[in-house]
C-alpha atoms as a PDB file:
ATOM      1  CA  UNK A   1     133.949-117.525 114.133  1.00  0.00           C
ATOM      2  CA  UNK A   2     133.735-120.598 112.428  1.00  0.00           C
ATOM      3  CA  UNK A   3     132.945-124.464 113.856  1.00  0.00           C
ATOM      4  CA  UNK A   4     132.236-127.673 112.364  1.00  0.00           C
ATOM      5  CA  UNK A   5     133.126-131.162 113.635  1.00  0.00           C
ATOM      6  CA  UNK A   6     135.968-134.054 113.175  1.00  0.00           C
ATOM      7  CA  UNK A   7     135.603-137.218 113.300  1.00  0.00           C
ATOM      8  CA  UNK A   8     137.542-140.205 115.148  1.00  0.00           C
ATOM      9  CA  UNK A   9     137.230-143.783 115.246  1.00  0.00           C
ATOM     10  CA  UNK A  10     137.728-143.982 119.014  1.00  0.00           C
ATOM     11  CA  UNK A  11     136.191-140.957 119.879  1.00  0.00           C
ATOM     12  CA  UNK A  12     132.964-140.205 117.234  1.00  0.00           C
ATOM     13  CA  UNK A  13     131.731-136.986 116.400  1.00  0.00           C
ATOM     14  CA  UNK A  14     133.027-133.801 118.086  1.00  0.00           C
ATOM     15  CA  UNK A  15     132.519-130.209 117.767  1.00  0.00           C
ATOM     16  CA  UNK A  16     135.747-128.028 117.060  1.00  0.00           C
ATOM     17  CA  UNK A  17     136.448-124.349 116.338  1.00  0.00           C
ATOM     18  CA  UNK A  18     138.805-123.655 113.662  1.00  0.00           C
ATOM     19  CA  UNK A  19     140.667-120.227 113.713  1.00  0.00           C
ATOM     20  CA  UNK A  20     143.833-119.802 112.083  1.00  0.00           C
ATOM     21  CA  UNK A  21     143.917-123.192 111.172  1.00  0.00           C
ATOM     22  CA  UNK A  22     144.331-124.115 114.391  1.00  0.00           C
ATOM     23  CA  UNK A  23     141.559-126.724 115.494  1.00  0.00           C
ATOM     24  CA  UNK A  24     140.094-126.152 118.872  1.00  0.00           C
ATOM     25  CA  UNK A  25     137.720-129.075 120.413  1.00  0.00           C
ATOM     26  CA  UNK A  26     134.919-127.873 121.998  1.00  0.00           C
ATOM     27  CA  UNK A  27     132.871-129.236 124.929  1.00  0.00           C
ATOM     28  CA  UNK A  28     130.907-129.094 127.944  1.00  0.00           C
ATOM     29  CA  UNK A  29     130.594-132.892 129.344  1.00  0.00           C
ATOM     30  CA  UNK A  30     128.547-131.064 132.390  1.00  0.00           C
ATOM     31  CA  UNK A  31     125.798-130.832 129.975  1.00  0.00           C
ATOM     32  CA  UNK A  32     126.781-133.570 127.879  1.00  0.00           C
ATOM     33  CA  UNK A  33     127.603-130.755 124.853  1.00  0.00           C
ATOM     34  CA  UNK A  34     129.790-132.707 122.481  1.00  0.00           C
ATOM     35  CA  UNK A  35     128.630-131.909 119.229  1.00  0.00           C
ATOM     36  CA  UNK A  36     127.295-128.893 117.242  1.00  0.00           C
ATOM     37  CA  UNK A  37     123.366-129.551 117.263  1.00  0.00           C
ATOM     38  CA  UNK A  38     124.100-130.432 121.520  1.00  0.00           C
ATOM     39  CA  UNK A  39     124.852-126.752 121.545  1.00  0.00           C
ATOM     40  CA  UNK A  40     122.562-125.188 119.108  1.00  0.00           C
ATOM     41  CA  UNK A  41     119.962-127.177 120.974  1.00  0.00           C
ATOM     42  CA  UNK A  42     121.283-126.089 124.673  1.00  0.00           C
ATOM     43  CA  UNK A  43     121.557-121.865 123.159  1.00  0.00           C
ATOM     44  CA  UNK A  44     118.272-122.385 122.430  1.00  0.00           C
ATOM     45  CA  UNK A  45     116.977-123.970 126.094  1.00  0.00           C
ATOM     46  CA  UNK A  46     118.999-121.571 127.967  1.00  0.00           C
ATOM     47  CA  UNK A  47     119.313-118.580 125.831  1.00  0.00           C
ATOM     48  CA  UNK A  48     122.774-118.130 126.147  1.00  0.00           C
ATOM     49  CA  UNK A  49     124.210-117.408 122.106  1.00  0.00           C
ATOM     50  CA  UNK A  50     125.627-120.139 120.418  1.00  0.00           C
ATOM     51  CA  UNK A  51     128.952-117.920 119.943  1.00  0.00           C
ATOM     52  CA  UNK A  52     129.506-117.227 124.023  1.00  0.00           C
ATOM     53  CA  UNK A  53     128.843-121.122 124.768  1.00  0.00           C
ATOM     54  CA  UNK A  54     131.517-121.835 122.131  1.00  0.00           C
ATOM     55  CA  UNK A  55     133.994-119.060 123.864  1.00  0.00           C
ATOM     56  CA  UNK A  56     132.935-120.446 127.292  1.00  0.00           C
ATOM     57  CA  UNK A  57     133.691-124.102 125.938  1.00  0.00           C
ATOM     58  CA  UNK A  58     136.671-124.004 123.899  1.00  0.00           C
ATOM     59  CA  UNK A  59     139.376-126.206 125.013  1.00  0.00           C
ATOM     60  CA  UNK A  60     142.588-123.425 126.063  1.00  0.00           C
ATOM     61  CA  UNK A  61     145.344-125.728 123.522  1.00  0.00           C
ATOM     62  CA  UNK A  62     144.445-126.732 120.360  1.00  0.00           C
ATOM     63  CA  UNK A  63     144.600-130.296 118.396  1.00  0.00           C
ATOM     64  CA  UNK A  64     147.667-131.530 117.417  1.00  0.00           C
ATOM     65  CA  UNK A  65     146.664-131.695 113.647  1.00  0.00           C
ATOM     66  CA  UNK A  66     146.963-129.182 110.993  1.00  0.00           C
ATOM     67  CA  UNK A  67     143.988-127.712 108.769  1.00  0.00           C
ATOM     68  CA  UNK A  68     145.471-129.805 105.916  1.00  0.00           C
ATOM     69  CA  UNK A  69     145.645-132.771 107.591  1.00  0.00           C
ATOM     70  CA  UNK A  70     141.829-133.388 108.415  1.00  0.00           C
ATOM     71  CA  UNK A  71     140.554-131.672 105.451  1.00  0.00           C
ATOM     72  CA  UNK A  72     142.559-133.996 102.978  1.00  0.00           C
ATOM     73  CA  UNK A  73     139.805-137.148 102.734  1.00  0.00           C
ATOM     74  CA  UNK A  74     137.008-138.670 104.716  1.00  0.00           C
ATOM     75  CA  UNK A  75     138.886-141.300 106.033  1.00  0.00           C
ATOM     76  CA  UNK A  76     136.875-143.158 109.000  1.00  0.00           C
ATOM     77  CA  UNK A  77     139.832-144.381 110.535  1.00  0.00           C
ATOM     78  CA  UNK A  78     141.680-141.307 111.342  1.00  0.00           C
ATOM     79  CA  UNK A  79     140.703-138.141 112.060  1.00  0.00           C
ATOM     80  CA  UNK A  80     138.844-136.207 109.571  1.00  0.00           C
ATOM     81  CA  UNK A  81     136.455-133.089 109.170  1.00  0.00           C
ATOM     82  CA  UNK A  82     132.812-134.182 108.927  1.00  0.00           C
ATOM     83  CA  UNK A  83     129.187-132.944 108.424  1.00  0.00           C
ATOM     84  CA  UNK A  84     129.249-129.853 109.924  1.00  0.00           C
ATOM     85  CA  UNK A  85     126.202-130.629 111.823  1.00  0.00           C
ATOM     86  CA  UNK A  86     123.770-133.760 111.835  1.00  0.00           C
ATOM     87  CA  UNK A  87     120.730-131.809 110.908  1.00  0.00           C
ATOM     88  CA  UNK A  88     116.889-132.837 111.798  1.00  0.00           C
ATOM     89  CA  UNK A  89     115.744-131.416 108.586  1.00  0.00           C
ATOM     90  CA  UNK A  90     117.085-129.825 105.719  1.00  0.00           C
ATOM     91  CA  UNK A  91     114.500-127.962 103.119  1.00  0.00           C
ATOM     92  CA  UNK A  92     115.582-126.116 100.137  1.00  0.00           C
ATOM     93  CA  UNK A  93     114.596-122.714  97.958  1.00  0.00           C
ATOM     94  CA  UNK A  94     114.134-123.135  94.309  1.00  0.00           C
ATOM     95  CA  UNK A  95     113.969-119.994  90.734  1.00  0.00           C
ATOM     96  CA  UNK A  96     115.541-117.451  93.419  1.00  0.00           C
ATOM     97  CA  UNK A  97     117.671-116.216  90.427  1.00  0.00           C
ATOM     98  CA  UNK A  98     116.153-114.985  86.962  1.00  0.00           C
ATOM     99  CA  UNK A  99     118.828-117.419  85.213  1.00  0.00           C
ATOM    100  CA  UNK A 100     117.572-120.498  87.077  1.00  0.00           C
ATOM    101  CA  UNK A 101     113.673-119.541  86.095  1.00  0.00           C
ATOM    102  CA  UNK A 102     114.056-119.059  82.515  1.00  0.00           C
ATOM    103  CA  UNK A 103     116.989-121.879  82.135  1.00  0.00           C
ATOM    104  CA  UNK A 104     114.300-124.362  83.883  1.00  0.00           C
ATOM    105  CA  UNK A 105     111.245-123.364  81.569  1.00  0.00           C
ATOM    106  CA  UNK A 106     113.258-123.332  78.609  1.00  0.00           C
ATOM    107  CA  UNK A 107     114.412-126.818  79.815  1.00  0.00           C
ATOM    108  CA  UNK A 108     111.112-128.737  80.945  1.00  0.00           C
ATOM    109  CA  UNK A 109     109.120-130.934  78.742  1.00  0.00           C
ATOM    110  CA  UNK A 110     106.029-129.813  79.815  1.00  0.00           C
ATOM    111  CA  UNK A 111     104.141-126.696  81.611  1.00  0.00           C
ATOM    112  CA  UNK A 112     106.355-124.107  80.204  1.00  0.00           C
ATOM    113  CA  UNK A 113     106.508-121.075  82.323  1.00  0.00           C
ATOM    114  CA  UNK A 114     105.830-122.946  85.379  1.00  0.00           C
ATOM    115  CA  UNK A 115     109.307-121.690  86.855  1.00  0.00           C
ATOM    116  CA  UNK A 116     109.285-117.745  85.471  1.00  0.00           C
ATOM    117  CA  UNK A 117     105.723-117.958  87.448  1.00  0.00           C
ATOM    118  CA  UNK A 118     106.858-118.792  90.620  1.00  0.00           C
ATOM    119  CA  UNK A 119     109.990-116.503  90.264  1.00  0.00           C
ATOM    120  CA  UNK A 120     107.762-113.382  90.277  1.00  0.00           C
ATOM    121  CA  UNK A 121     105.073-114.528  92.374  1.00  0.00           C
ATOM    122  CA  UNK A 122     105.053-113.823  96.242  1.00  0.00           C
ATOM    123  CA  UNK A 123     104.670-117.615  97.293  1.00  0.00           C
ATOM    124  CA  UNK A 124     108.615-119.259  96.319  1.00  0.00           C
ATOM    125  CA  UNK A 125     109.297-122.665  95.660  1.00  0.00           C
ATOM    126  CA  UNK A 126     110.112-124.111  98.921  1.00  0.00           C
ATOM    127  CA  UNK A 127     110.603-128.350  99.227  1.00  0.00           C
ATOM    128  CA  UNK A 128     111.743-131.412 102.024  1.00  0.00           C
ATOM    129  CA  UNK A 129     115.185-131.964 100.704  1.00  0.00           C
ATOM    130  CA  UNK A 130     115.949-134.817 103.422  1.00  0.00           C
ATOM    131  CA  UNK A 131     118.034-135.323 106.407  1.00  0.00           C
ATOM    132  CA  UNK A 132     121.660-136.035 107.914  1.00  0.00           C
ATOM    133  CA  UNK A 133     121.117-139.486 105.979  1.00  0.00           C
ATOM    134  CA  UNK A 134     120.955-137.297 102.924  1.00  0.00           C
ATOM    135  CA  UNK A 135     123.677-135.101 103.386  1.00  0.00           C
ATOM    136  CA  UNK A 136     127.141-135.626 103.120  1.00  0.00           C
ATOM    137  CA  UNK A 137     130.155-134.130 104.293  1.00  0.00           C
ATOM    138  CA  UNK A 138     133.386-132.353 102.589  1.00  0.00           C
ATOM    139  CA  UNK A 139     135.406-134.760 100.576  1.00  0.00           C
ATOM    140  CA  UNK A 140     132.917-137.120 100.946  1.00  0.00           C
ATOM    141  CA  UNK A 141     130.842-138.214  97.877  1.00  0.00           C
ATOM    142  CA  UNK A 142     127.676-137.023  96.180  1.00  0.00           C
ATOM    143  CA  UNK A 143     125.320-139.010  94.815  1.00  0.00           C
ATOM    144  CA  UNK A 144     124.500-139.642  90.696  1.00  0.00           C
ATOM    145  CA  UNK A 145     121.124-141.824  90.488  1.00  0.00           C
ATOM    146  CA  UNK A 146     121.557-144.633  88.887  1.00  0.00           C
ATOM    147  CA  UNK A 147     118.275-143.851  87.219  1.00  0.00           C
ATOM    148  CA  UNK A 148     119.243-140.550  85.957  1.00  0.00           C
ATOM    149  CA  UNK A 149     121.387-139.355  82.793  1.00  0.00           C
ATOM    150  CA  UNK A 150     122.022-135.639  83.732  1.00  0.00           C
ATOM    151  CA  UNK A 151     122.389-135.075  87.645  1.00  0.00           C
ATOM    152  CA  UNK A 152     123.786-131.779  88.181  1.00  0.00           C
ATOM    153  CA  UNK A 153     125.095-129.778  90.759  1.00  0.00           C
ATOM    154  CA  UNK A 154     123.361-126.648  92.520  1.00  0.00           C
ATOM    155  CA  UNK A 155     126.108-124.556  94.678  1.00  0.00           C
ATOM    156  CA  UNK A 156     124.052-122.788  97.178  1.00  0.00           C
ATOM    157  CA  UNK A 157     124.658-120.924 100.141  1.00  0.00           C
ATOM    158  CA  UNK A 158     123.412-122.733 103.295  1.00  0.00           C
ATOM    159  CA  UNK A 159     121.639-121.108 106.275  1.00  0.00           C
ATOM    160  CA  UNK A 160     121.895-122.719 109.603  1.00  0.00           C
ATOM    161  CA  UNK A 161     118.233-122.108 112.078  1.00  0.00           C
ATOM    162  CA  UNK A 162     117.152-122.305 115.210  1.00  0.00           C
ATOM    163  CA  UNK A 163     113.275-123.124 116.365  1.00  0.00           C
ATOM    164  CA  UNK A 164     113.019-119.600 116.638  1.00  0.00           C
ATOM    165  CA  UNK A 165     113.806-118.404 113.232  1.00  0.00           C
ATOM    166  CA  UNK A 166     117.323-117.051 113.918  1.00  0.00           C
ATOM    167  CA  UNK A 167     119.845-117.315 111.643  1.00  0.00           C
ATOM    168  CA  UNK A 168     123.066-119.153 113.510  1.00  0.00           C
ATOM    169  CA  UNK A 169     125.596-119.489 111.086  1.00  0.00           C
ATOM    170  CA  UNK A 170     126.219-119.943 107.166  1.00  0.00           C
ATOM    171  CA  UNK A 171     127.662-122.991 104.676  1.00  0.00           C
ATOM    172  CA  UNK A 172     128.341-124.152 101.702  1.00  0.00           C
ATOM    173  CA  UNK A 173     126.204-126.281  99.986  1.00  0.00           C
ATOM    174  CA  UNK A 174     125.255-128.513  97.061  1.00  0.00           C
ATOM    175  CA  UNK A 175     121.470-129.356  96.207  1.00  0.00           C
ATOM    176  CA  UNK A 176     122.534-132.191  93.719  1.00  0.00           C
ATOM    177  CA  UNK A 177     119.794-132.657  91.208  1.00  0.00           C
ATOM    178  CA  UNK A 178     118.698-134.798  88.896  1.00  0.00           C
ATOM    179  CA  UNK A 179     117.730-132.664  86.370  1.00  0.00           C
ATOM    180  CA  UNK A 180     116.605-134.747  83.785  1.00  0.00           C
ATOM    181  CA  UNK A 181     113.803-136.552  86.196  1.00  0.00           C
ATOM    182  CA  UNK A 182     112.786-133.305  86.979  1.00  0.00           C
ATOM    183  CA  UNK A 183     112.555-131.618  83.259  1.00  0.00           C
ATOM    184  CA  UNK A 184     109.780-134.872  82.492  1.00  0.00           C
ATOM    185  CA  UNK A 185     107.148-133.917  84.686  1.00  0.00           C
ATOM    186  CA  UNK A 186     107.189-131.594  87.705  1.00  0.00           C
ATOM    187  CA  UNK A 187     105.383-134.264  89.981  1.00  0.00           C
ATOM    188  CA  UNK A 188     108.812-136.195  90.169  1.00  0.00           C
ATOM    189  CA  UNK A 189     110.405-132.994  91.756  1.00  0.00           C
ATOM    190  CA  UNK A 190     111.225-135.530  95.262  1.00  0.00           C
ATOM    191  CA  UNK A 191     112.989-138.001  92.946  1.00  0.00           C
ATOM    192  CA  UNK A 192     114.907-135.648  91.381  1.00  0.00           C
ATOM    193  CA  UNK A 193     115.722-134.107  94.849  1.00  0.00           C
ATOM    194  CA  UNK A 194     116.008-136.190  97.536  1.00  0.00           C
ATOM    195  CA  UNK A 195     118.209-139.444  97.450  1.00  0.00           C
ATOM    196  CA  UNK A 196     121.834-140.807  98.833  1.00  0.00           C
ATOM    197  CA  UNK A 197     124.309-138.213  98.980  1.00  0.00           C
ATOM    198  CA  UNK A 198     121.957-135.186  97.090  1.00  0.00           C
ATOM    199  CA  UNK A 199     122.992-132.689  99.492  1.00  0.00           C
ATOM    200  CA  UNK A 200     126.528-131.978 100.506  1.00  0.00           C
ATOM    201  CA  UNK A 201     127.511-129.138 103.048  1.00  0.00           C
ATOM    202  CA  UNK A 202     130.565-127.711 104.610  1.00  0.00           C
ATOM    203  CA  UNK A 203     133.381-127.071 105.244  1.00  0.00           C
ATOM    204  CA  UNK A 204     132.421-125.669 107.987  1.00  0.00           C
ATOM    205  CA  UNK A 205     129.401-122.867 109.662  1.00  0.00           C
ATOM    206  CA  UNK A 206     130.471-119.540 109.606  1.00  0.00           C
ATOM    207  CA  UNK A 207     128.322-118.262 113.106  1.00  0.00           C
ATOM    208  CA  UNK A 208     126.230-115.273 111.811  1.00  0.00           C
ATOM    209  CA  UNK A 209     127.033-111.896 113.495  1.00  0.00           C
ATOM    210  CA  UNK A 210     126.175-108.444 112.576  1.00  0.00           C
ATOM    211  CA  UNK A 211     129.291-107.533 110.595  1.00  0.00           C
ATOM    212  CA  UNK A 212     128.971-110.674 108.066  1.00  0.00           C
ATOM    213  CA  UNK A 213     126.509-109.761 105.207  1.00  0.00           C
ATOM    214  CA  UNK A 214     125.823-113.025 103.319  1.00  0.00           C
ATOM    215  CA  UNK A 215     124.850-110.916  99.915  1.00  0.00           C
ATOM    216  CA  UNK A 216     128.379-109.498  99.670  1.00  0.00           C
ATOM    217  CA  UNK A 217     129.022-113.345  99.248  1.00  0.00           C
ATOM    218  CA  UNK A 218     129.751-114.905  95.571  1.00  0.00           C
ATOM    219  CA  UNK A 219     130.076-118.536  95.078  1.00  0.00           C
ATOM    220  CA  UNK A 220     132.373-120.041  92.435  1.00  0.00           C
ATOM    221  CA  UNK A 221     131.744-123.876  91.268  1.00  0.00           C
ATOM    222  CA  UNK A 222     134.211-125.856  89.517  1.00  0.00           C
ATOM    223  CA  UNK A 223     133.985-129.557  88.329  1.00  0.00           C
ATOM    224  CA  UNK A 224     137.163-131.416  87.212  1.00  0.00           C
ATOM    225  CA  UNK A 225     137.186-134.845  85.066  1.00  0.00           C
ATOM    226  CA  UNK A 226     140.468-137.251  84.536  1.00  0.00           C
ATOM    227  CA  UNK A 227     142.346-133.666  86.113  1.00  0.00           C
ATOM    228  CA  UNK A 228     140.405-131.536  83.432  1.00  0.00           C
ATOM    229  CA  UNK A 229     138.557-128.725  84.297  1.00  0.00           C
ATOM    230  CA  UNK A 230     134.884-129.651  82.225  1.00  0.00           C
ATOM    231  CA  UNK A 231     133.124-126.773  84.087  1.00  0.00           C
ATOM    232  CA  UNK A 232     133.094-123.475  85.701  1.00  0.00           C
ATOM    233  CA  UNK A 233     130.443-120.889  87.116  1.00  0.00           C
ATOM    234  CA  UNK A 234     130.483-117.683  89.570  1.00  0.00           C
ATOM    235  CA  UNK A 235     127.350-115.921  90.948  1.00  0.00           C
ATOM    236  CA  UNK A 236     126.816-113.334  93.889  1.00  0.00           C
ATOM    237  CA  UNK A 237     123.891-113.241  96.372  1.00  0.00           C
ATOM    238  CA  UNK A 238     123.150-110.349  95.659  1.00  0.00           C
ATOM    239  CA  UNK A 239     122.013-111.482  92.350  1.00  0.00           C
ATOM    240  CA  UNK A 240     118.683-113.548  94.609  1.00  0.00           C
ATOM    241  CA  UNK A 241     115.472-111.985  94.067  1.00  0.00           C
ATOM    242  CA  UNK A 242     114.405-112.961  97.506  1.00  0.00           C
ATOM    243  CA  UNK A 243     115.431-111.972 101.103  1.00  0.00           C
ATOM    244  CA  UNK A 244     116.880-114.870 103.293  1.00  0.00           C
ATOM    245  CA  UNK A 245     114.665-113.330 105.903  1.00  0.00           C
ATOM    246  CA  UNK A 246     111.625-113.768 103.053  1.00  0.00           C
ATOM    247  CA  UNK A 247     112.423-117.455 102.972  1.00  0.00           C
ATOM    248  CA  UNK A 248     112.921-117.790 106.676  1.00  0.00           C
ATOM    249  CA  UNK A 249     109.370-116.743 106.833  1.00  0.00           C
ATOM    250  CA  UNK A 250     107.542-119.072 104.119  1.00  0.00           C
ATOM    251  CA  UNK A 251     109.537-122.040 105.811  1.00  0.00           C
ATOM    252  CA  UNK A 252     108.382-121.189 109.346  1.00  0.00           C
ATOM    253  CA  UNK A 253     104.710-120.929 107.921  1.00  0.00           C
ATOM    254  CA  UNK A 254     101.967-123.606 109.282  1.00  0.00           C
ATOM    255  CA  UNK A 255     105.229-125.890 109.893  1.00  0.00           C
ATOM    256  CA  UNK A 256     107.168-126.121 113.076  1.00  0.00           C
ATOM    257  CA  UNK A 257     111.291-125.884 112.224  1.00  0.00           C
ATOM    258  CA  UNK A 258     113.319-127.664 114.717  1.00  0.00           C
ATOM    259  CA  UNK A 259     116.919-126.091 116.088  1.00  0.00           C
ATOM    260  CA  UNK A 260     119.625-126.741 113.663  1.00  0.00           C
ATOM    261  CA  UNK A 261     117.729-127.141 110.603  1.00  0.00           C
ATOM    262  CA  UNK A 262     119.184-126.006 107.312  1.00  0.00           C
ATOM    263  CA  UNK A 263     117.985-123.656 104.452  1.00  0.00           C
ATOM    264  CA  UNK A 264     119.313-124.089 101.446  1.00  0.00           C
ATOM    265  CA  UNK A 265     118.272-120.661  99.245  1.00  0.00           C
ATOM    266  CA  UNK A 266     118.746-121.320  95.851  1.00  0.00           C
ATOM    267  CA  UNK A 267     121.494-121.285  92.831  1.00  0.00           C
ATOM    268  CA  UNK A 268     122.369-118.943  90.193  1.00  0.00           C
ATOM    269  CA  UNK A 269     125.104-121.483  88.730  1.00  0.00           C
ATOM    270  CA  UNK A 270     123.273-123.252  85.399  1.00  0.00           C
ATOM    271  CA  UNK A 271     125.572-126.448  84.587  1.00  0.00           C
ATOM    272  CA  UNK A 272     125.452-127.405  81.084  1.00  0.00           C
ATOM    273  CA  UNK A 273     124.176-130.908  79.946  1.00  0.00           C
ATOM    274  CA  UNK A 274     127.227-131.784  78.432  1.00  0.00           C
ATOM    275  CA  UNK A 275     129.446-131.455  82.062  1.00  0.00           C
ATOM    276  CA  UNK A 276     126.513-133.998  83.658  1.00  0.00           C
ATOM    277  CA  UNK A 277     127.974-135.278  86.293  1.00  0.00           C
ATOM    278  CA  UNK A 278     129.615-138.951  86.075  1.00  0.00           C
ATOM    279  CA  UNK A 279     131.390-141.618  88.476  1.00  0.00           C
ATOM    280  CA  UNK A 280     134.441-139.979  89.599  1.00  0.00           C
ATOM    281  CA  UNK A 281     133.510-136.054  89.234  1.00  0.00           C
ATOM    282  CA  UNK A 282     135.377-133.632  91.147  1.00  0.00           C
ATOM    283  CA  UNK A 283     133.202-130.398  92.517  1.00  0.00           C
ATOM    284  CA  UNK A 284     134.534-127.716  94.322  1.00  0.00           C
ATOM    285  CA  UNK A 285     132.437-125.095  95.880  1.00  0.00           C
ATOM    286  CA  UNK A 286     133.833-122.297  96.961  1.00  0.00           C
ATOM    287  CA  UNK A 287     132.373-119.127  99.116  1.00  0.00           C
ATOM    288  CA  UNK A 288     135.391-117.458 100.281  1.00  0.00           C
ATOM    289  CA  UNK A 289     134.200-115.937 103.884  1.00  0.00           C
ATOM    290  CA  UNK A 290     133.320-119.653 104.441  1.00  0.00           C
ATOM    291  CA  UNK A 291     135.766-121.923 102.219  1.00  0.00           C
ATOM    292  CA  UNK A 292     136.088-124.338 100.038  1.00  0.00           C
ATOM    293  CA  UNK A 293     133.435-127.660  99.508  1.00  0.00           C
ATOM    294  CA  UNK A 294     135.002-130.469  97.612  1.00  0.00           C
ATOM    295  CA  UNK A 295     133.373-133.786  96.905  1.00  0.00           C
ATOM    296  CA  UNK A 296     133.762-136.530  94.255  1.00  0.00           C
ATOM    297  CA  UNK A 297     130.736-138.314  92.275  1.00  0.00           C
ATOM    298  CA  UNK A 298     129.579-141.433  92.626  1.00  0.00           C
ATOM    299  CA  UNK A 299     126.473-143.665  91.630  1.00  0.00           C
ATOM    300  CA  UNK A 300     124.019-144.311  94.148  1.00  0.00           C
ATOM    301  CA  UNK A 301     121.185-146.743  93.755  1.00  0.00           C
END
């Protein structure tokens, strides 16, 4: 099952189901459920499962709009797909892949083998990575600081969490980076991380269930410039050297997660200095059990 929410000028925010490409609203006004973290938040209180309320909830005819049609831009005056959810909190996983770890020590100007260390040791790199003013939405924009000369993206899957640890769904994602702030001194890891537009997820959540198993998953990453393909990269979850579960667990240490907070647990896709991204960029993300992520560049300041 997957869900997500549109947008419309008259009517805001609203949670949907989208099977077959047909787009289903979905809402309970008896409870005042009209988006996605209304009824993570509600599956939560009551303990019904976020997938029956959505059954129970799902309008019986579905939108008159194609897939296509709201998935095309992020137009605010008609309707269009938007942030999958509004999150509380979003915190991110860093050197879960070997190639990250030795790519980011060979690449830092100082404390080399800071990264390879905390690769193999039991403690992972775990940061704040900001909230729905943060994020963005598909075929929205991500952010390039004006400050920085080689922001790069960071396809990730995304993990979708309830107060309680459980895992409710999965998305694409984008930790946009500014590497080059970050490869000068380790202390400027936030500025490198969190700013306008640094993390983009979608299209929509995939809702976890026990026949979905997110390390059969690979993730391919393409950036276009002028129409020209500058970059391309493929890895596979199963290539992480952690659990999700493992990095469920260090988030949910000595710090209280609220419902429909996101996890973002690392990339395996190195982008090369020479693709940074610039003004205009075209990334697509692409999981296939989950879909496609596209968003252009811009500079943010």
């Amino acid at each position: 099952m997957k869900i997500g929410q549109i947008y419309h000028p008259s009517t805001g925010v609203q949670m949907v189901e989208v099977k077959n490409d047909l787009i289903f609203l979905v809402e309970d006004k008896s409870h005042h459920l009209i988006t996605v973290l209304d009824f993570i938040r509600y599956s939560t209180e009551s303990g019904v499962k976020l997938e029956e309320l959505v059954e129970e909830n799902r309008c019986s005819n579905p939108l008159p709009l194609s897939w296509n049609e709201i998935n095309n831009s992020a137009n605010k005056n008609k309707y269009c797909l938007g942030l999958p959810i509004h999150s509380p909190e979003v915190w991110a996983c860093g050197v879960t892949y070997k190639k990250s770890a030795e790519f980011r020590d060979n690449d830092t100007q100082t404390s080399k083998g800071i990264y390879d260390y905390v690769y193999s040791s039991n403690r992972p790199e775990l940061f704040y990575k900001g909230n729905e003013k943060h994020c963005t939405g598909p075929n929205d924009y991500i952010g390039i600081r004006k400050d920085s000369s080689f922001t790069a993206v960071e396809p990730e899957l995304a993990v979708v969490l309830d107060s309680k640890k459980n895992i409710l769904g999965f998305m694409v994602s984008n930790d946009v980076s500014a590497w080059d702030i970050e490869r000068e001194n380790p202390l400027y890891l936030p500025q490198s991380k969190v700013f306008l537009g640094c993390c983009s997820i979608g299209p929509l959540i995939l809702l976890a269930s026990p026949g979905i198993d997110p390390y059969s998953f690979s993730i391919h990453c393409d950036i276009k410039r002028d129409g020209l393909k500058i970059f391309s990269g493929t890895t596979n979850l199963n290539q992480m050297k952690r659990s999700i579960d493992e990095l469920i667990d260090w988030l949910f240490y000595a710090n209280p997660v609220g419902d429909g907070a996101i996890l973002l647990t690392g990339t395996g896709i190195i982008q090369t200095e020479d693709a940074a991204l610039r003004q205009g960029d075209i990334v697509e993300i692409t999981i296939p059990e989950i879909g496609t992520l596209k968003n252009s560049a811009k500079v943010v300041h």
